[in-house]
Protein backbone atom coordinates (compact mmCIF):
# COMPACT_ATOMS: atom_id res chain seq x y z
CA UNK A 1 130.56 29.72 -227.87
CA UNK A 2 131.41 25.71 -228.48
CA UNK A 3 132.30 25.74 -224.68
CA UNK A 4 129.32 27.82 -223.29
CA UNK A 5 126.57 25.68 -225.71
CA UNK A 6 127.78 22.52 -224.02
CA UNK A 7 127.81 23.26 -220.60
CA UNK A 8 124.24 24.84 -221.33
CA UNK A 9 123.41 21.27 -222.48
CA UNK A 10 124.74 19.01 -219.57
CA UNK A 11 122.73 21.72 -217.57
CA UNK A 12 119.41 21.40 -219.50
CA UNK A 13 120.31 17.76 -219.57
CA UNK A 14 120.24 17.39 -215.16
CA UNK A 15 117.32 19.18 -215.56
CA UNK A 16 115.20 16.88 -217.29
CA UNK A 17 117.29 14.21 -215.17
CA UNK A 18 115.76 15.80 -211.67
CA UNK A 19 112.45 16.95 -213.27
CA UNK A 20 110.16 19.56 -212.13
CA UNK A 21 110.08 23.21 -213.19
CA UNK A 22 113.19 24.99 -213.22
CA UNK A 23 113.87 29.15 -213.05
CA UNK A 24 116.52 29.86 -215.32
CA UNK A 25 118.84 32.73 -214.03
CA UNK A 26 122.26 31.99 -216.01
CA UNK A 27 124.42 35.16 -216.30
CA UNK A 28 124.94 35.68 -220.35
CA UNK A 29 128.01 37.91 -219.45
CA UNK A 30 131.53 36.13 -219.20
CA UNK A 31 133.58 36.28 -216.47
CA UNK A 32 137.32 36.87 -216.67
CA UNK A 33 139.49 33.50 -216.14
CA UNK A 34 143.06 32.67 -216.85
CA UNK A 35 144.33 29.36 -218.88
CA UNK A 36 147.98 28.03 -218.23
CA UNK A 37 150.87 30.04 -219.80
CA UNK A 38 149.16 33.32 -218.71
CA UNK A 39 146.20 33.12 -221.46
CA UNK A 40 143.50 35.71 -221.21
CA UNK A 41 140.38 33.27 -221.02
CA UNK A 42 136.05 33.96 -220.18
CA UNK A 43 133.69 31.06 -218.63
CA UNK A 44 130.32 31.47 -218.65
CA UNK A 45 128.32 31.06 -215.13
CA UNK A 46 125.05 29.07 -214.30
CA UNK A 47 122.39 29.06 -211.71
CA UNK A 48 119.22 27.38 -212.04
CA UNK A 49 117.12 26.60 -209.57
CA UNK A 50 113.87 24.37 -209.39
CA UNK A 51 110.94 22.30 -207.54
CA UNK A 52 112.14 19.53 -204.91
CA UNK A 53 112.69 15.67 -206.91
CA UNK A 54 110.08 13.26 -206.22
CA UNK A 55 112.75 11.70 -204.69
CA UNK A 56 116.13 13.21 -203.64
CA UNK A 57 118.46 10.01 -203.45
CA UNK A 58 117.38 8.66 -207.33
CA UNK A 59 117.46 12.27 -208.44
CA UNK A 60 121.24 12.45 -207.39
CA UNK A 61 121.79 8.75 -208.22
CA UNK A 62 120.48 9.93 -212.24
CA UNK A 63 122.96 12.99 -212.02
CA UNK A 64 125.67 10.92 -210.43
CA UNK A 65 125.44 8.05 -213.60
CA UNK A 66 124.88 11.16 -216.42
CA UNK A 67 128.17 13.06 -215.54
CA UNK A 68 130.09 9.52 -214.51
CA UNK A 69 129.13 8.32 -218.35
CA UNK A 70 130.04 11.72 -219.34
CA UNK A 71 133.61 11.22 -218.16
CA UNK A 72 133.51 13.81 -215.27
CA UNK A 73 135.09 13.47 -212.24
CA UNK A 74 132.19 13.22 -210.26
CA UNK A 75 132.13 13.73 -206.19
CA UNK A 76 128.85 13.29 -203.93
CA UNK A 77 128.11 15.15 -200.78
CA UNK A 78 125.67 14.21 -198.11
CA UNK A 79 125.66 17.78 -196.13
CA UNK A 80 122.77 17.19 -194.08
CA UNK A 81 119.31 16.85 -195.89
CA UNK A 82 121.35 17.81 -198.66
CA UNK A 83 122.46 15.86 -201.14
CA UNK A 84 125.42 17.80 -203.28
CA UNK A 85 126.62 16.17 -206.63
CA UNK A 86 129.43 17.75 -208.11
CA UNK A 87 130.98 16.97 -211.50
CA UNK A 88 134.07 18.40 -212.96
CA UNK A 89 135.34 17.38 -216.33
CA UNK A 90 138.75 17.23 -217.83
CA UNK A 91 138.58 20.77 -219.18
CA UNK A 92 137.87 22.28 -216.52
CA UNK A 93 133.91 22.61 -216.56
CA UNK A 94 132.31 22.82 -213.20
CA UNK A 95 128.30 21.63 -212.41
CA UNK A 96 127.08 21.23 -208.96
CA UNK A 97 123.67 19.86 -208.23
CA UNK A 98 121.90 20.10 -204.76
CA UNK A 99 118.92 18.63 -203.90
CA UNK A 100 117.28 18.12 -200.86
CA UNK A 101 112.93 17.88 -200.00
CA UNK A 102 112.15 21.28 -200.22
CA UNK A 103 114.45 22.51 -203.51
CA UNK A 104 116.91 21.48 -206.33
CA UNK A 105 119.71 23.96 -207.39
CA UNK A 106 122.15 23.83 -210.14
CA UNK A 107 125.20 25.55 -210.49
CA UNK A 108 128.52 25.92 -212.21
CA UNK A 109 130.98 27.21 -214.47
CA UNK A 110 132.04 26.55 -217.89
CA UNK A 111 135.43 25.80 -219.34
CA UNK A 112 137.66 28.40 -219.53
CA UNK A 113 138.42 29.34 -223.47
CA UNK A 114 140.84 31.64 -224.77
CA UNK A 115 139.45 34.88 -226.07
């Protein structure tokens, strides 16, 4: 549960980043991965989504300097009034933030961990 509490917190942690209310609607139940030399693994999935930013571009900037300090790998999107912001750290966690003027969505995966 190590993995799944953190990813839950860098989660809760871009939410307070991009403000607003959010609508939580993570799935509890694992889903089936595999980690090198054929180990049975689960990851636990995320979607949250919530109110537009104030402002899109410093909402992504905020995101974009969190998961950079958090030593992610961090990649951002301009996908029309879009703005994606996806961060993927060395063990294999996976968030992506969109935001754009009329919503913000979060999404991802967490590490896979052997069972």
């Amino acid at each position: 549960l190590e993995a799944r509490d953190r990813f839950l917190a860098v989660l809760d942690e871009a939410q307070d980043l991009v403000g607003g209310d959010w609508d939580v609607r993570d799935d509890p139940t694992p889903r089936e991965c595999v980690i090198p030399l054929w180990i049975p693994g689960e990851r636990y999935p995320a979607l949250r989504v919530g109110d537009a930013p104030a402002s899109v571009s410093a909402a992504a900037d905020r995101i974009e300097e969190a998961w950079n300090g958090a030593g992610m790998r961090v990649t951002r999107t301009d996908i029309g009034d879009v703005i994606e912001v996806k961060g993927e750290s060395a063990e294999g966690e996976l968030v992506v933030l969109r935001v754009s003027a009329s919503a913000s969505t979060l999404l991802g995966e967490s590490e896979c961990r052997p069972l």
